[in-house]
N, C-alpha and C. Protein backbone atom coordinates (compact mmCIF):
# COMPACT_ATOMS: atom_id res chain seq x y z
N UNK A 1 0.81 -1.18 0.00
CA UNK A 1 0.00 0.00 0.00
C UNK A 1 0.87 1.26 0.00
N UNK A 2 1.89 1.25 0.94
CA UNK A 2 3.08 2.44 0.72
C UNK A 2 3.66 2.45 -0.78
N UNK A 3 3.61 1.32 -1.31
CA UNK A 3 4.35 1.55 -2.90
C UNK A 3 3.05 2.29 -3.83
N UNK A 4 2.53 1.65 -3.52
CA UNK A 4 1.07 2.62 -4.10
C UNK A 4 0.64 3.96 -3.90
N UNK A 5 0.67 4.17 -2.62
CA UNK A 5 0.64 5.55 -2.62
C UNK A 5 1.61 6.60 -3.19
N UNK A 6 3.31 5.98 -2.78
CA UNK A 6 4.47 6.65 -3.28
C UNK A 6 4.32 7.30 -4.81
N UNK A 7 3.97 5.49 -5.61
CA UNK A 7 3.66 5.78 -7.08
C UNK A 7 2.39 6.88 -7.23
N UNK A 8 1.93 7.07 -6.99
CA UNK A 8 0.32 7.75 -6.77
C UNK A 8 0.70 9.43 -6.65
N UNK A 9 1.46 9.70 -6.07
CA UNK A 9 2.02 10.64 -5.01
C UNK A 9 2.98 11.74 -6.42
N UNK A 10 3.74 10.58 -6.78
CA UNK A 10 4.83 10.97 -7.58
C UNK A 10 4.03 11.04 -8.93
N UNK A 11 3.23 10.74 -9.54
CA UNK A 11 2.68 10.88 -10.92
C UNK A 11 1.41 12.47 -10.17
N UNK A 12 1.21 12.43 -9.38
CA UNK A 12 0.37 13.69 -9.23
C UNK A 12 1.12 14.99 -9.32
N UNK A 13 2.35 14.65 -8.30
CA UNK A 13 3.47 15.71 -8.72
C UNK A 13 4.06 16.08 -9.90
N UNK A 14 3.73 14.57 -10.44
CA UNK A 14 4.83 14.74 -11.87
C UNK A 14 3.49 15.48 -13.27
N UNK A 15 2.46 15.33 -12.83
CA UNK A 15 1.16 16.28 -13.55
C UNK A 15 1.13 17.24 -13.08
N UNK A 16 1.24 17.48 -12.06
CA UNK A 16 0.88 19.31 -11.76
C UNK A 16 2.14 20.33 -12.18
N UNK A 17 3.32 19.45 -11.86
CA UNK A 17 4.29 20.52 -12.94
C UNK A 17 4.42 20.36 -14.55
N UNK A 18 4.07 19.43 -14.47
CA UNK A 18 3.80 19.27 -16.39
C UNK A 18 2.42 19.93 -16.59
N UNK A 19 1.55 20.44 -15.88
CA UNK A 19 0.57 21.41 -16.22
C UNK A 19 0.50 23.18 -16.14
N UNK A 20 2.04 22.88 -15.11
CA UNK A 20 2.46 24.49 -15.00
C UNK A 20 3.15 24.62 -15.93
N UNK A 21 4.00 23.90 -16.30
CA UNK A 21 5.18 24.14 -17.55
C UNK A 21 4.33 24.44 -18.96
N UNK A 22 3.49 23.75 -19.05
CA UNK A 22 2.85 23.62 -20.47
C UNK A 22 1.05 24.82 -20.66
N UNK A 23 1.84 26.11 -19.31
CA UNK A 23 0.84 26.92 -19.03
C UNK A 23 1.39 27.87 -20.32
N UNK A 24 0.34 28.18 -21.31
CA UNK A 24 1.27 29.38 -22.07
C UNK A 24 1.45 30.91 -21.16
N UNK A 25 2.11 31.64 -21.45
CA UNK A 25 2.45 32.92 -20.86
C UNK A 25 1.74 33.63 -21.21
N UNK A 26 1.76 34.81 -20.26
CA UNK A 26 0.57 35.95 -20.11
C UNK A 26 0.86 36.66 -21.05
N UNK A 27 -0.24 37.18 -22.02
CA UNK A 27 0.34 38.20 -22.79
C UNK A 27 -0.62 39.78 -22.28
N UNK A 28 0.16 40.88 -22.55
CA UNK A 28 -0.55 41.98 -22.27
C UNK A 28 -1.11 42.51 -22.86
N UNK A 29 -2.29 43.03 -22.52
CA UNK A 29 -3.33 43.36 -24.13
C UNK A 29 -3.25 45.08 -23.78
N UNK A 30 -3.27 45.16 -24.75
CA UNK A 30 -3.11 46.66 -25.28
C UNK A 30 -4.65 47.24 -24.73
N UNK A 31 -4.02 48.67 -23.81
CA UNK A 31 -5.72 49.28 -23.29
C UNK A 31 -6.65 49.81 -23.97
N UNK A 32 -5.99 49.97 -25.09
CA UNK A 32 -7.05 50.77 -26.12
C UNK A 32 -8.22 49.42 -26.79
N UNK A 33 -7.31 48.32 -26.64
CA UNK A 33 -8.69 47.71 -26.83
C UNK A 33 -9.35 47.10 -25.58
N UNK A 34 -9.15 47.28 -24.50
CA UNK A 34 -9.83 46.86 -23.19
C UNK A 34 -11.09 48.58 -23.06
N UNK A 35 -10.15 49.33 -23.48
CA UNK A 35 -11.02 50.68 -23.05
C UNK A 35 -11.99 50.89 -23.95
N UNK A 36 -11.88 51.04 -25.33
CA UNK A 36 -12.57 50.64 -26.43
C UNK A 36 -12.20 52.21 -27.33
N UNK A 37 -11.20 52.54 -26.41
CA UNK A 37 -10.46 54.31 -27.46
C UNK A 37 -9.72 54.47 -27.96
N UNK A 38 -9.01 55.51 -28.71
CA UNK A 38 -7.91 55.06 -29.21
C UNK A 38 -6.82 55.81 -28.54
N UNK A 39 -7.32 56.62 -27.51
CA UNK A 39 -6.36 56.92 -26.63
C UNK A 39 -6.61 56.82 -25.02
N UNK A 40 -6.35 56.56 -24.09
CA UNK A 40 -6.69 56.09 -22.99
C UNK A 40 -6.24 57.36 -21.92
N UNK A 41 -5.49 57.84 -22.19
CA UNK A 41 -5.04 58.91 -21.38
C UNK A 41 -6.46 60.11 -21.57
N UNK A 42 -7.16 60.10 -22.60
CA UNK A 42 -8.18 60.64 -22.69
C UNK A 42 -9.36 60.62 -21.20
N UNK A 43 -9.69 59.33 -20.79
CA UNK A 43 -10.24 58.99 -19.82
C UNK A 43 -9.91 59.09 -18.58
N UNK A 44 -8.25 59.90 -18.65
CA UNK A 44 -8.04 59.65 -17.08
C UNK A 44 -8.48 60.87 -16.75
N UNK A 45 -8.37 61.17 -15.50
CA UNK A 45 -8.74 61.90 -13.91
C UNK A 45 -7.72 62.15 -13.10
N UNK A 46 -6.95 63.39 -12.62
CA UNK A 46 -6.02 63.41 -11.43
C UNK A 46 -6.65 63.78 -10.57
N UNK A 47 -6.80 63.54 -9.73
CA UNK A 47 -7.10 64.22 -7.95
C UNK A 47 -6.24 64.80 -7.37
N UNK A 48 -6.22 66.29 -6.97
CA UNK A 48 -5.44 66.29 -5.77
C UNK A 48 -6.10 66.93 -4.96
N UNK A 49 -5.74 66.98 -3.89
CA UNK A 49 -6.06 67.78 -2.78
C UNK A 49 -5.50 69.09 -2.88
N UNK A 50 -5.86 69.54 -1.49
CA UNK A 50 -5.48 71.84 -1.51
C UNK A 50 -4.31 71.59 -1.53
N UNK A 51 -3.81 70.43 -0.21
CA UNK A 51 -2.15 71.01 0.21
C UNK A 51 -1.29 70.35 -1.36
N UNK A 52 -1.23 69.23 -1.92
CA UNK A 52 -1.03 68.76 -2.63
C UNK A 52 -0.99 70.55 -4.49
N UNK A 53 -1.81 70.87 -4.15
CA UNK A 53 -2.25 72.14 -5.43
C UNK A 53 -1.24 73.27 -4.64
N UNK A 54 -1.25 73.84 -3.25
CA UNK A 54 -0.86 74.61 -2.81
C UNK A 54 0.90 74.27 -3.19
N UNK A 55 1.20 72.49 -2.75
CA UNK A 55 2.95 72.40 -3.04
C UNK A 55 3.42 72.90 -4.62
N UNK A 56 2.69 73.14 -5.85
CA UNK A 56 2.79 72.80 -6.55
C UNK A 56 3.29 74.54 -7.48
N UNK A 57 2.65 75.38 -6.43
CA UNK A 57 2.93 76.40 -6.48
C UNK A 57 4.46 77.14 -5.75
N UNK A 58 4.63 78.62 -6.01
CA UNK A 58 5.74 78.67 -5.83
C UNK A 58 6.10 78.73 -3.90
N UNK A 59 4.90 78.20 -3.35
CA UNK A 59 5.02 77.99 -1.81
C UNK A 59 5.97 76.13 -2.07
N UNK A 60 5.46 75.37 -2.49
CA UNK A 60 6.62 74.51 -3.09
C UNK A 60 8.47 74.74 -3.39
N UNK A 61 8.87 75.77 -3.96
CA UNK A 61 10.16 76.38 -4.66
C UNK A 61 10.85 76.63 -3.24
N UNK A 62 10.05 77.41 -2.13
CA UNK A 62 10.33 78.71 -1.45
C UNK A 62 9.68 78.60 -0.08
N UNK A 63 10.33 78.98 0.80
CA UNK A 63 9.74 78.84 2.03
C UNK A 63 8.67 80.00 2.15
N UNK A 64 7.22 79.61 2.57
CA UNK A 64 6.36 80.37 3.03
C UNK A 64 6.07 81.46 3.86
N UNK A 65 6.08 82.25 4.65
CA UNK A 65 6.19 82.69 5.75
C UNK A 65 5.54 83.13 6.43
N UNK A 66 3.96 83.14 5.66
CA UNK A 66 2.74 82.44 6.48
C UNK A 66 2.77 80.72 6.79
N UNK A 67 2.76 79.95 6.02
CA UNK A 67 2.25 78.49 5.99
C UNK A 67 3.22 77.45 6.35
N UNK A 68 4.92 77.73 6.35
CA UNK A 68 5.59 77.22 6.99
C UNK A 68 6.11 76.81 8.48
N UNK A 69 6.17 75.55 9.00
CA UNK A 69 6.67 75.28 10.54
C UNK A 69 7.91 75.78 10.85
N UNK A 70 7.91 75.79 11.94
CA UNK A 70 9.29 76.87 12.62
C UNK A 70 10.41 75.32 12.04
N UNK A 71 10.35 73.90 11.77
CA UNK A 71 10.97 73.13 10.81
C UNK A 71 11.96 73.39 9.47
N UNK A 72 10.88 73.98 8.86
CA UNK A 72 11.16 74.46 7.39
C UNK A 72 12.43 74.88 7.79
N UNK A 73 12.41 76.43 8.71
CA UNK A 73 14.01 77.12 8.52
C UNK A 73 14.97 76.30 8.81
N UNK A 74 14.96 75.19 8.96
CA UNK A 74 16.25 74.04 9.52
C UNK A 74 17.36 74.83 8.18
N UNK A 75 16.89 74.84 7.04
CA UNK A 75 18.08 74.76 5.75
C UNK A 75 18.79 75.40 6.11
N UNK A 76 18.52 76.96 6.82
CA UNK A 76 18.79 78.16 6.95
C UNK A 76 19.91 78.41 8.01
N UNK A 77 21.07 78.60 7.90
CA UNK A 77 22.06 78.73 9.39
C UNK A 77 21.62 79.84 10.03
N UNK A 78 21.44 79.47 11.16
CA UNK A 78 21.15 80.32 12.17
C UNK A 78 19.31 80.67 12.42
N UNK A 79 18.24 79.99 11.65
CA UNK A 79 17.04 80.47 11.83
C UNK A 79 16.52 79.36 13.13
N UNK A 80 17.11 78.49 12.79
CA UNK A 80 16.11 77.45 13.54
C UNK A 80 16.25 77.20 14.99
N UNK A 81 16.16 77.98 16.29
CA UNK A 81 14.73 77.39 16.77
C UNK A 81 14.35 78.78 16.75
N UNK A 82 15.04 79.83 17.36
CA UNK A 82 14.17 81.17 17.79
C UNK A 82 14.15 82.68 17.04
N UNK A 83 14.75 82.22 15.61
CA UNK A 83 14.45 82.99 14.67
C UNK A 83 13.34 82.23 13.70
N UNK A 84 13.02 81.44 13.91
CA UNK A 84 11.91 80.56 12.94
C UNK A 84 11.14 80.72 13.92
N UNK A 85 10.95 80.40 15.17
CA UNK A 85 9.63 80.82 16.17
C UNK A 85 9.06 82.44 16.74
N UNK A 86 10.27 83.39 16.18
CA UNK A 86 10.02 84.81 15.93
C UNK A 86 8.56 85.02 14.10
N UNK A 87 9.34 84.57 13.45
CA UNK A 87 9.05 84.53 12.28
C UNK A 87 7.22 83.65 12.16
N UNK A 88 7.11 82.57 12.53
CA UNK A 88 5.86 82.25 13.13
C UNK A 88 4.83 83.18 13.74
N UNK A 89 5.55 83.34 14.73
CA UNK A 89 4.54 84.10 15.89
C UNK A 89 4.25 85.65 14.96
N UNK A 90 5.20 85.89 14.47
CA UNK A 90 4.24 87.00 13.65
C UNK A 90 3.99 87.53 12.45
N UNK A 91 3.86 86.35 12.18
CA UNK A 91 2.99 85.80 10.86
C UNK A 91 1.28 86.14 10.95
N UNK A 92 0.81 86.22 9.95
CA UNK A 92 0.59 86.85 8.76
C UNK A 92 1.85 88.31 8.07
N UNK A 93 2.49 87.59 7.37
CA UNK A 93 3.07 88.81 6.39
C UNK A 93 2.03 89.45 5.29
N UNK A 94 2.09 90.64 4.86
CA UNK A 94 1.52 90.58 3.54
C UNK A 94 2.97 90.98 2.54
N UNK A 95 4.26 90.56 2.62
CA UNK A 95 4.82 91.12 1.99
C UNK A 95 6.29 90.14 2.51
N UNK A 96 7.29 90.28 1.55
CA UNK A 96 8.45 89.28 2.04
C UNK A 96 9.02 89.80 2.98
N UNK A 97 8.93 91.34 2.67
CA UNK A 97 10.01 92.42 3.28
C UNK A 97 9.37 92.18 4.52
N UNK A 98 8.33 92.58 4.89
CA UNK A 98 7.37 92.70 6.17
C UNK A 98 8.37 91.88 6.85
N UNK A 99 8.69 90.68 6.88
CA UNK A 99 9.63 89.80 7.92
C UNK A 99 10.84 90.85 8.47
N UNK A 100 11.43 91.51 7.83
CA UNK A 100 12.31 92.56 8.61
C UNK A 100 11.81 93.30 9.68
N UNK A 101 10.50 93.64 10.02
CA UNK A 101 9.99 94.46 10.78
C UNK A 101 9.74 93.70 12.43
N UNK A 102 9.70 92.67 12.32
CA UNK A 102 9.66 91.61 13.17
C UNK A 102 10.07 92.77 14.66
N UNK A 103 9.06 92.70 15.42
CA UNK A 103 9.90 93.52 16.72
C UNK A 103 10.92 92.65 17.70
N UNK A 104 11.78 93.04 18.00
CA UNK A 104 13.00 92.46 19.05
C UNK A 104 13.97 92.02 18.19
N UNK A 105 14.38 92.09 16.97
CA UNK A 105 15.32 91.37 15.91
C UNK A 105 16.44 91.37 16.19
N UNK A 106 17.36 91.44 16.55
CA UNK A 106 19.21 91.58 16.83
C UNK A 106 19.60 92.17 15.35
N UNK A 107 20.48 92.68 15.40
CA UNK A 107 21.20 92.94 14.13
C UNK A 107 21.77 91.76 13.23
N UNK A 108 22.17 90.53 13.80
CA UNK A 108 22.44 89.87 13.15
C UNK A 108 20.95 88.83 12.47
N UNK A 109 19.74 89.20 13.21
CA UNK A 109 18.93 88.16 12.90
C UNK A 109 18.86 89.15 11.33
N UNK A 110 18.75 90.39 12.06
CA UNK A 110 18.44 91.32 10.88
C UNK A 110 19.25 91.04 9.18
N UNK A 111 20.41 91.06 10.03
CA UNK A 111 21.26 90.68 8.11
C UNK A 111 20.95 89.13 8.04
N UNK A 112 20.72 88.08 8.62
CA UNK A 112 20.31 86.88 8.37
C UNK A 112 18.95 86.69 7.40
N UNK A 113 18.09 87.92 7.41
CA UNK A 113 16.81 87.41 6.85
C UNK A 113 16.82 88.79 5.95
N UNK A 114 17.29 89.40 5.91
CA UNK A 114 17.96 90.60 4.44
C UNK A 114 18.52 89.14 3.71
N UNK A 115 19.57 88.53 3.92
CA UNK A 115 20.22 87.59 2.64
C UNK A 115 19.54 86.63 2.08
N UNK A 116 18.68 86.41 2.54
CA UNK A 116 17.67 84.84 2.20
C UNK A 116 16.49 85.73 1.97
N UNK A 117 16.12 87.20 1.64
CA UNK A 117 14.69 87.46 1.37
C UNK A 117 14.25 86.93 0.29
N UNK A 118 15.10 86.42 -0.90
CA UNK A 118 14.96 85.60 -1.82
C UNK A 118 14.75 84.21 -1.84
N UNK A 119 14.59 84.10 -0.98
CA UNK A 119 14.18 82.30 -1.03
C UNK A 119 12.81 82.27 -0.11
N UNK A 120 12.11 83.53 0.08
CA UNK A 120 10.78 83.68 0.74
C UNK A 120 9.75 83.82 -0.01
N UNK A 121 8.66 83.37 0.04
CA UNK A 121 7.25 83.68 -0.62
C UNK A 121 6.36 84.24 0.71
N UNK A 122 5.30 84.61 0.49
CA UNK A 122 4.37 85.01 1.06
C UNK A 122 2.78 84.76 0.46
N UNK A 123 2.32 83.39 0.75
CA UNK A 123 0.88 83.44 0.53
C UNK A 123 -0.09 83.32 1.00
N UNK A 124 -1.93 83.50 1.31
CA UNK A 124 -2.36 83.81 2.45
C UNK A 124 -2.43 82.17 2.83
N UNK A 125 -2.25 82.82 4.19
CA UNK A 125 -2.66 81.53 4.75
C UNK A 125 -3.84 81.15 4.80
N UNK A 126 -3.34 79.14 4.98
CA UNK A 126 -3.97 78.16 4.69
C UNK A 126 -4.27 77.81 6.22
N UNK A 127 -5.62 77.38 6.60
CA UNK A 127 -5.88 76.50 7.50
C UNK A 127 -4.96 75.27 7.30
N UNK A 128 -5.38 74.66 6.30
CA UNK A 128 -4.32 72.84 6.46
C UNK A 128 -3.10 73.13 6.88
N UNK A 129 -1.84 74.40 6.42
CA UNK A 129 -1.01 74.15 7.05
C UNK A 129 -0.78 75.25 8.41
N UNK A 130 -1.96 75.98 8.64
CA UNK A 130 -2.01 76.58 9.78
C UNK A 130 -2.83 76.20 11.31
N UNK A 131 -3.59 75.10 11.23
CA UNK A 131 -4.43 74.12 11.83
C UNK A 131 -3.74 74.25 13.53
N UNK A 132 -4.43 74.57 14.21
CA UNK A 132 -3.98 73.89 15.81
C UNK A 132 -2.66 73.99 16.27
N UNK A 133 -1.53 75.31 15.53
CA UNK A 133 -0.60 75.74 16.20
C UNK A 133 0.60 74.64 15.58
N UNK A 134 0.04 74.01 14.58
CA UNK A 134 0.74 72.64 14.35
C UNK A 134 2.72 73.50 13.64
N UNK A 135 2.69 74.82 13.69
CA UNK A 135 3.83 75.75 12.98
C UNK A 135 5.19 75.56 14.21
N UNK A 136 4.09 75.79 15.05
CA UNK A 136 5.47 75.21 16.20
C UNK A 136 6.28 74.13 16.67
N UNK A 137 4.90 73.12 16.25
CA UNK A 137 5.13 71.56 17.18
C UNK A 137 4.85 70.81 15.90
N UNK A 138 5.42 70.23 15.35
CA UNK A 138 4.31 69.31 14.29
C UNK A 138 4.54 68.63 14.43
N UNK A 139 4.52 67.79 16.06
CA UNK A 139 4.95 66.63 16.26
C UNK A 139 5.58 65.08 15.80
N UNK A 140 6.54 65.54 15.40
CA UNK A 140 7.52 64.41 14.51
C UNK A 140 8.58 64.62 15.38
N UNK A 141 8.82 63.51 15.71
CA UNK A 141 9.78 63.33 17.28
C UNK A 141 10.66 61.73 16.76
């Protein structure tokens, strides 16, 4: 009965890979005839969201100075923690320059944010990235 089964055993094995081997291969069918167009990109759809539309703009390129976390200035020598939490707290700018006016500035914060006024935007702020104080803390630890 063990030789029987063995034999039994081994011809089932020896069919199921002779049924995978002798599987023909997938071929890929072209979408224009699954879609029934002759161009398929026609039918698509992008989604994005605000913050996703908002990166895409030149708040994307350039640090914000409404909508950015006291984070962002990391690039910047010398902004990050209490020249980026100056810059926060008195936020709303309507203007790049406006960041110079900042009250309590040191002279050096002063020529620090004169040299980089070029790498600033100013756009109104956004709830999504102004939400619950999240500019200070955005908790990533």
């Amino acid at each position: 009965m063990k030789k029987l089964s063995a034999v039994l055993a081994t011809l089932v094995l020896f069919l199921g890979c002779l049924g995978i081997v002798a599987q023909p291969e997938a071929q890929a069918m072209p979408l224009t005839e699954f879609m029934g167009q002759s161009s398929p990109v026609l039918g698509a759809v992008i989604y994005r969201n605000k913050a996703d539309a908002k990166l895409g703009t030149e708040f994307g390129k350039k640090v914000d100075l409404n909508n950015s976390d006291v984070r962002d200035f990391r690039k910047f020598r010398g902004f990050y923690p209490s020249l980026a939490g100056k810059i926060v707290k008195y936020s709303p700018f309507e203007k790049v320059e406006d960041v110079l006016n900042i009250p309590g500035l040191s002279e050096s914060q002063q020529k620090q944010l004169q040299a980089n006024l070029d790498k600033f935007t100013v756009t109104p702020p956004s709830e999504m990235f102004n939400g619950e104080d999240n500019r200070y803390n955005m908790g990533v630890y």
